[in-house]
Protein backbone atom coordinates (compact mmCIF):
# COMPACT_ATOMS: atom_id res chain seq x y z
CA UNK A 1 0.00 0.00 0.00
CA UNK A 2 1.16 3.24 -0.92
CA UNK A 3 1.03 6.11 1.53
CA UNK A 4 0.35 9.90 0.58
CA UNK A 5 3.46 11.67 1.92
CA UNK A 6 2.65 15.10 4.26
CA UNK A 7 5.08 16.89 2.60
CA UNK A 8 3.80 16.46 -0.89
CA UNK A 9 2.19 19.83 -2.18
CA UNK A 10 -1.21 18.43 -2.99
CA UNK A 11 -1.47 16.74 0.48
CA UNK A 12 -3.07 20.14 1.94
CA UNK A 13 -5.55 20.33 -0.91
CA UNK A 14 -6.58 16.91 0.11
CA UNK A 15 -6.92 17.73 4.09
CA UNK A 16 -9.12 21.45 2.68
CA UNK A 17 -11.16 19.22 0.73
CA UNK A 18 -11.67 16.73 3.36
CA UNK A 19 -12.52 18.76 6.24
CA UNK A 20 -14.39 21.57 4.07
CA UNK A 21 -16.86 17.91 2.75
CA UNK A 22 -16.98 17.26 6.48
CA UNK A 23 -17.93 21.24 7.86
CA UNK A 24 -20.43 21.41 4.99
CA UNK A 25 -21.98 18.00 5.84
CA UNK A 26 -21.90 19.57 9.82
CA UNK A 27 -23.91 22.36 8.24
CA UNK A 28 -26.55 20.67 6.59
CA UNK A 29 -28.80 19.52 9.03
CA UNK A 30 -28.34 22.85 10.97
CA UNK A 31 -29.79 24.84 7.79
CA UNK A 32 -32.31 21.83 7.39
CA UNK A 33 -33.72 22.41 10.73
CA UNK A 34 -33.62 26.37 10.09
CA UNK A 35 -35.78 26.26 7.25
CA UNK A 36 -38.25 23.87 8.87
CA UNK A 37 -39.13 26.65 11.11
CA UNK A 38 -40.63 28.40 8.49
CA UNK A 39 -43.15 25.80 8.10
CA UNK A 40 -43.63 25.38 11.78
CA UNK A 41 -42.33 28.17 13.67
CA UNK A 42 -42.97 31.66 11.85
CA UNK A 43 -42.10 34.01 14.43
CA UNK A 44 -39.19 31.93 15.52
CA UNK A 45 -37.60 31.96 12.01
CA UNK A 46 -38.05 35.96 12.21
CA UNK A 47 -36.11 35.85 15.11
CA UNK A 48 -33.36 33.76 13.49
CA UNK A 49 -33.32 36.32 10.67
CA UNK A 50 -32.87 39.01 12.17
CA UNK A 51 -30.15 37.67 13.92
CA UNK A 52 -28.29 36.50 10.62
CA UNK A 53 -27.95 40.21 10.06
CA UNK A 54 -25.42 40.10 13.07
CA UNK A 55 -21.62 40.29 12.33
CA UNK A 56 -20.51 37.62 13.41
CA UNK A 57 -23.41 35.59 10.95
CA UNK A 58 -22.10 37.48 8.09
CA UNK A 59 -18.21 35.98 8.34
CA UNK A 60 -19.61 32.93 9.37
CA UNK A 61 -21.61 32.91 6.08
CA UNK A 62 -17.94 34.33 4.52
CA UNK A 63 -16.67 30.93 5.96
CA UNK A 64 -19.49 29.31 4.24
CA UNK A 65 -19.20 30.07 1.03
CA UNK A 66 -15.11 29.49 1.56
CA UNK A 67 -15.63 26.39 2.61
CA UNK A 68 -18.37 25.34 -0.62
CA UNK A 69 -15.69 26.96 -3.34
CA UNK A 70 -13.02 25.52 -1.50
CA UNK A 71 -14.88 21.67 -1.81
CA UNK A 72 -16.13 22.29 -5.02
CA UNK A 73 -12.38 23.00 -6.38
CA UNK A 74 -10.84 20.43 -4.24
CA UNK A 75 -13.71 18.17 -6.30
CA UNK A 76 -12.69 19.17 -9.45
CA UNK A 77 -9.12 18.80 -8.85
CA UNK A 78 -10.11 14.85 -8.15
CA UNK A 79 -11.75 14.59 -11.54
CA UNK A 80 -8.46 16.54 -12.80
CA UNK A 81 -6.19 13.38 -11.24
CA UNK A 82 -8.67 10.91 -12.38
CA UNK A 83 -8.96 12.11 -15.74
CA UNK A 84 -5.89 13.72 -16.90
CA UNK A 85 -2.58 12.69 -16.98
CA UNK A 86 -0.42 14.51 -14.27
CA UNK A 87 1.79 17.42 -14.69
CA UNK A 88 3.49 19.71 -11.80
CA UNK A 89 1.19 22.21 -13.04
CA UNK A 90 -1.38 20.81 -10.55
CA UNK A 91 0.69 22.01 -7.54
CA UNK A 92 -0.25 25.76 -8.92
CA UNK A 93 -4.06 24.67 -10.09
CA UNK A 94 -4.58 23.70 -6.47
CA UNK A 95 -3.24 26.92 -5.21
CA UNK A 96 -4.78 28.75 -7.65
CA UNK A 97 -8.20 27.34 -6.53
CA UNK A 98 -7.53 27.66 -2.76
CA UNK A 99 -7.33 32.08 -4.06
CA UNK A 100 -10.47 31.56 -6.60
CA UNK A 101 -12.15 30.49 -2.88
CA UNK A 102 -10.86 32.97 -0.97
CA UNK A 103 -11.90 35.80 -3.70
CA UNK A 104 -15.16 34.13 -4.31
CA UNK A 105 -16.10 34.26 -0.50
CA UNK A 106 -14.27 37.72 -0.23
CA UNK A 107 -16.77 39.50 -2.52
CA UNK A 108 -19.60 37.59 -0.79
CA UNK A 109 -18.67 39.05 2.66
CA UNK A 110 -17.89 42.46 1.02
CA UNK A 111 -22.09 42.65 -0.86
CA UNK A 112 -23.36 40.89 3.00
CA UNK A 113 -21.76 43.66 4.64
């Protein structure tokens, strides 16, 4: 069995893309639960809105969006190993992606503010 070395370049994109799967799946059945109350709860889901205009909401939701570019890249960087045959050009893809997320998210946080 071969063993992904920690000091290989890619390795990072793999842990984002790992943990950024994981935060999002964390995240689901929070949002799930949030929109249920619209349904059920009216006036508690008012509540909840107004609250999402708070700060701290708005670079959570920065952290959000970070986390969906940063997963969606990471997945087509997969499909990218799969598909195509590998260059060292990856190494800067990757990175490249990882500052697509960050200005993707960026201009989010800048139009929520």
């Amino acid at each position: 069995m071969i063993r992904p070395s920690r000091s290989h370049p890619l390795w990072l994109a793999f842990v984002l893309h790992r943990l950024s799967g994981l935060a999002l799946a964390l995240f689901l059945p929070a949002h799930f639960w949030l929109l249920s109350l619209a349904l059920t709860q009216p006036q508690r889901l008012d509540h909840m809105l107004s609250f999402a205009e708070s700060p701290v909401v708005k670079i959570a939701e920065f952290g959000l969006v970070f986390l969906l570019s940063v997963h969606i890249f990471g997945g087509l960087r997969l499909l990218a190993l799969e598909f195509l045959p590998w260059s060292n050009r990856q190494k800067s893809l990757a990175a490249g992606a990882i500052g697509i997320s960050l200005l993707l998210s960026g201009l989010f946080l800048l139009r929520a503010i």
